[in-house]
N, C-alpha and C. Protein backbone atom coordinates (compact mmCIF):
# COMPACT_ATOMS: atom_id res chain seq x y z
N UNK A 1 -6.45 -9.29 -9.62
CA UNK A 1 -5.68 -8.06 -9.50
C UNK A 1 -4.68 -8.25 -8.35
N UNK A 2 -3.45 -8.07 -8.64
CA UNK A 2 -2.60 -7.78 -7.28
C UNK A 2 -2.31 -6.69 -6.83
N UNK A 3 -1.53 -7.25 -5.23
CA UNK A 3 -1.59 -6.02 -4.49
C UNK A 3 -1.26 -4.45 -5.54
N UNK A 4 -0.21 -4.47 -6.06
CA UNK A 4 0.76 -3.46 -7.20
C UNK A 4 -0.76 -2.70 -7.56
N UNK A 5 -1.39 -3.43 -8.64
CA UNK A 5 -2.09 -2.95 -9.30
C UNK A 5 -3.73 -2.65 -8.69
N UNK A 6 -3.60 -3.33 -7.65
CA UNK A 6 -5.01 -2.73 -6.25
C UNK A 6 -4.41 -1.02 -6.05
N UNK A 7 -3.03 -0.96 -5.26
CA UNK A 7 -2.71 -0.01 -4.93
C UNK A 7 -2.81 1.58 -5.70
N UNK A 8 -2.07 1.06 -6.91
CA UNK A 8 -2.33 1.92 -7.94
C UNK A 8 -3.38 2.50 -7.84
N UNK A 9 -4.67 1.61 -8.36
CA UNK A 9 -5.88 2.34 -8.53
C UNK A 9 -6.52 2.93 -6.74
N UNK A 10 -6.33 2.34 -6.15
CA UNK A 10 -7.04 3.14 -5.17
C UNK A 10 -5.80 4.96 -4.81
N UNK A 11 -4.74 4.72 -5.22
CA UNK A 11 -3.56 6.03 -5.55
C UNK A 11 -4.31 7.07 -6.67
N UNK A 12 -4.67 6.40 -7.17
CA UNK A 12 -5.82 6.84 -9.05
C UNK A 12 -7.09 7.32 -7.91
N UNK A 13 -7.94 6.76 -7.33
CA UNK A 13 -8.99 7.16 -6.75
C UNK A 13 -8.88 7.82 -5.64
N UNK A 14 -7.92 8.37 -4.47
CA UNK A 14 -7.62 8.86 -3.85
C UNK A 14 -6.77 10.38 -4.47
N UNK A 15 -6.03 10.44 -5.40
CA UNK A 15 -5.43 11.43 -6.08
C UNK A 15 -4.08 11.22 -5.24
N UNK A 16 -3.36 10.53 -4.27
CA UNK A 16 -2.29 10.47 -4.34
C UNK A 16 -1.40 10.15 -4.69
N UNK A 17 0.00 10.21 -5.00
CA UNK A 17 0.93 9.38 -5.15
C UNK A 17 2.15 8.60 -4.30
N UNK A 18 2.81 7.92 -4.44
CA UNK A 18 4.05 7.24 -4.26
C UNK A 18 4.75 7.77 -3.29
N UNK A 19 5.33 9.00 -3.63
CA UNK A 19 5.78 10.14 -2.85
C UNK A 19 5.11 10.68 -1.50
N UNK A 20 3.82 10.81 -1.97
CA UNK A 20 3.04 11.12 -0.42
C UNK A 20 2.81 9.75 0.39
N UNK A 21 2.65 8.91 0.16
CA UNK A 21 2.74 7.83 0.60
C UNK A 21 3.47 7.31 1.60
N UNK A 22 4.98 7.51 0.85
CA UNK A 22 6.16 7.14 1.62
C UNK A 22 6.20 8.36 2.48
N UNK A 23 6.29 9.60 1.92
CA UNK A 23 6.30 10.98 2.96
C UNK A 23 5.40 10.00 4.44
N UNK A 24 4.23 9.77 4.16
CA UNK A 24 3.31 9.85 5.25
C UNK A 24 3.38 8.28 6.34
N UNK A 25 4.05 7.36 5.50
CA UNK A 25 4.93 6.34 6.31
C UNK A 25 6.55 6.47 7.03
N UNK A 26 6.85 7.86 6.50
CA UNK A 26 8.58 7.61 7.14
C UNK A 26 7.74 8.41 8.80
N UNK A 27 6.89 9.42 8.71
CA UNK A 27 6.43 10.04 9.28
C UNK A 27 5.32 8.70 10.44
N UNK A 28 5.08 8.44 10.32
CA UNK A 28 4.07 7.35 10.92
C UNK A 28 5.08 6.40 11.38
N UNK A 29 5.83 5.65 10.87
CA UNK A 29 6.57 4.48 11.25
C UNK A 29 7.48 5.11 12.10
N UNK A 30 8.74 5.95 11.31
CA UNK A 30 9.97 6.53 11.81
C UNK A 30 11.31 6.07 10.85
N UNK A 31 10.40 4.74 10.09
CA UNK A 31 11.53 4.35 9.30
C UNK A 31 11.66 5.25 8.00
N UNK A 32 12.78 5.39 6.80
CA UNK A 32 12.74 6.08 5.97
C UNK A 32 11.91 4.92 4.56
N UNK A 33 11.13 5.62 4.38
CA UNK A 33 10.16 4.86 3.16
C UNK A 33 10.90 6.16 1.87
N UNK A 34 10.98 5.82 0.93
CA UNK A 34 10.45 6.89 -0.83
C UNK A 34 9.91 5.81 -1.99
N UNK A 35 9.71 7.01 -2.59
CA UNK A 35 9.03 6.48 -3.64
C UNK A 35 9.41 5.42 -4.18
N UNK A 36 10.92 5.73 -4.48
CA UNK A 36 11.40 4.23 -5.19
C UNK A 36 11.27 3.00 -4.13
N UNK A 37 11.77 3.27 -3.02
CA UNK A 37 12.03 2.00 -2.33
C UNK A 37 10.44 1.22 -2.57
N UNK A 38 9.12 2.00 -1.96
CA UNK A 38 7.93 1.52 -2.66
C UNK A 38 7.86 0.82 -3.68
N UNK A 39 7.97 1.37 -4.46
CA UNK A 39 7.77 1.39 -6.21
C UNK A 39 8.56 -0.43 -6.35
N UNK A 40 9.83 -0.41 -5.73
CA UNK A 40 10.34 -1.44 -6.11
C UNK A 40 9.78 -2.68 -5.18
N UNK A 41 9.64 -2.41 -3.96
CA UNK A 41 8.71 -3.41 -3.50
C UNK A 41 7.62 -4.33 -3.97
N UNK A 42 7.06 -2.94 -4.76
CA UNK A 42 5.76 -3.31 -5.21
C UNK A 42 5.77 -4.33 -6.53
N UNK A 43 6.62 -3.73 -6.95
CA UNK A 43 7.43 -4.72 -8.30
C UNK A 43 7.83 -5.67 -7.82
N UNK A 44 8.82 -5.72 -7.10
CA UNK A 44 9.54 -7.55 -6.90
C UNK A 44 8.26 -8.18 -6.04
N UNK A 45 7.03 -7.33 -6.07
CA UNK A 45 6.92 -8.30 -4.66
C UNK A 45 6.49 -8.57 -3.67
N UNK A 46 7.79 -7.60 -2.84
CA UNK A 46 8.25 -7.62 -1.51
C UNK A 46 7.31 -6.93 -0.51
N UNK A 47 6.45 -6.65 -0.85
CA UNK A 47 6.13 -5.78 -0.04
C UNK A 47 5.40 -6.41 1.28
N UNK A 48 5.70 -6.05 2.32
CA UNK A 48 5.00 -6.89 3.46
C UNK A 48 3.80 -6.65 3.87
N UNK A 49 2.96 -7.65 4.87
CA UNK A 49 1.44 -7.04 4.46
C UNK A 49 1.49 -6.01 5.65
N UNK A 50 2.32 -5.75 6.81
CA UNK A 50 2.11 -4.25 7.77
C UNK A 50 2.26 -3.27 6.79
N UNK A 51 3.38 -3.05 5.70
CA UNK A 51 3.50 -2.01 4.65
C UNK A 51 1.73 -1.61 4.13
N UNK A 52 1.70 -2.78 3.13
CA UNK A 52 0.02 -3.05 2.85
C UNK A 52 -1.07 -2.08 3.23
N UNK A 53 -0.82 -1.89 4.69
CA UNK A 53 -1.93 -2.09 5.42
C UNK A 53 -1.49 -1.02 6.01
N UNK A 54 -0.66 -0.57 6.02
CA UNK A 54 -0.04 0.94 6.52
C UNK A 54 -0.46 1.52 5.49
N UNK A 55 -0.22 1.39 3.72
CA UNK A 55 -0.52 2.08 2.93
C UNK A 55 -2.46 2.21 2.84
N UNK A 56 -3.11 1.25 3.12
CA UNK A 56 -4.00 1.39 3.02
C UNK A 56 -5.02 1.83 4.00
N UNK A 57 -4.52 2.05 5.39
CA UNK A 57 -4.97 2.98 6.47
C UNK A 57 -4.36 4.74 5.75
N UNK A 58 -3.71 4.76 5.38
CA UNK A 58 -2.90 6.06 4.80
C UNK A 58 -4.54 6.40 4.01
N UNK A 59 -4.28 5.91 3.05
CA UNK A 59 -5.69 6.03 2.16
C UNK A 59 -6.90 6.09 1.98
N UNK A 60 -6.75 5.40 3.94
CA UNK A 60 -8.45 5.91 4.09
C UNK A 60 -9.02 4.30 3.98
N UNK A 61 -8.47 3.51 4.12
CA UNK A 61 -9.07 1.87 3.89
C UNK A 61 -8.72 1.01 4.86
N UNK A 62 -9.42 0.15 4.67
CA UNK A 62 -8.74 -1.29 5.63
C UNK A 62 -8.12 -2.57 4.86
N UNK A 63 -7.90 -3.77 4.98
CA UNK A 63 -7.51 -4.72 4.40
C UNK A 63 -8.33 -5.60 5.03
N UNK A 64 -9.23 -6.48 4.72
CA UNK A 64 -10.11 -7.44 5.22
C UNK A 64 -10.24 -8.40 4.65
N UNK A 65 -10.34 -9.65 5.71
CA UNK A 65 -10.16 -11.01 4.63
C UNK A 65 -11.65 -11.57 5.23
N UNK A 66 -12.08 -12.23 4.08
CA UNK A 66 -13.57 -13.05 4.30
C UNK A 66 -13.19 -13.98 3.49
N UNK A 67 -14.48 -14.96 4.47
CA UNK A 67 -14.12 -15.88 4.43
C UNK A 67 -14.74 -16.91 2.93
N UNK A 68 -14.25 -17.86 2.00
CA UNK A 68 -14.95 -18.45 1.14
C UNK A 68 -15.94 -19.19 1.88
N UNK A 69 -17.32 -19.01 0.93
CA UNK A 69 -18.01 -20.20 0.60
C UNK A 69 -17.68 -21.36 -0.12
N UNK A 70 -18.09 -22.49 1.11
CA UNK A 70 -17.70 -23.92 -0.17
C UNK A 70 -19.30 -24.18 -0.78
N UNK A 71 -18.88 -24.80 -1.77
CA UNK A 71 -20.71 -24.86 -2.29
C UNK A 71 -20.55 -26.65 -2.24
């Protein structure tokens, strides 16, 4: 699953959208976020992992990396 389609569903399990999102990052950062600019990020891509991780503190989450087992 990628980031796009992680996001989505935790947007699906949280009940927010796109719009509140960016609302609650132009507000947090200072920079201007919307929906589209998101939306298209998320599509090409682009999206950086502070965005990421801004969206997913927004939501109530963290981003955590663990580590593989080699067998």
């Amino acid at each position: 699953m990628n980031i796009r389609e992680q996001i989505k569903v935790l947007l699906a399990i949280e009940n927010s959208t796109l719009t509140d999102i960016a609302r609650k990052m132009t507000a947090e950062t200072g920079r201007n976020y919307s929906m589209h600019n998101l939306s298209q990020k998320l599509s090409r891509k682009t999206l950086k992992f502070e965005e990421a991780r801004l969206i997913a503190k927004i939501l109530g989450y963290k981003i955590q990396f663990e580590k593989i087992q080699n067998n």
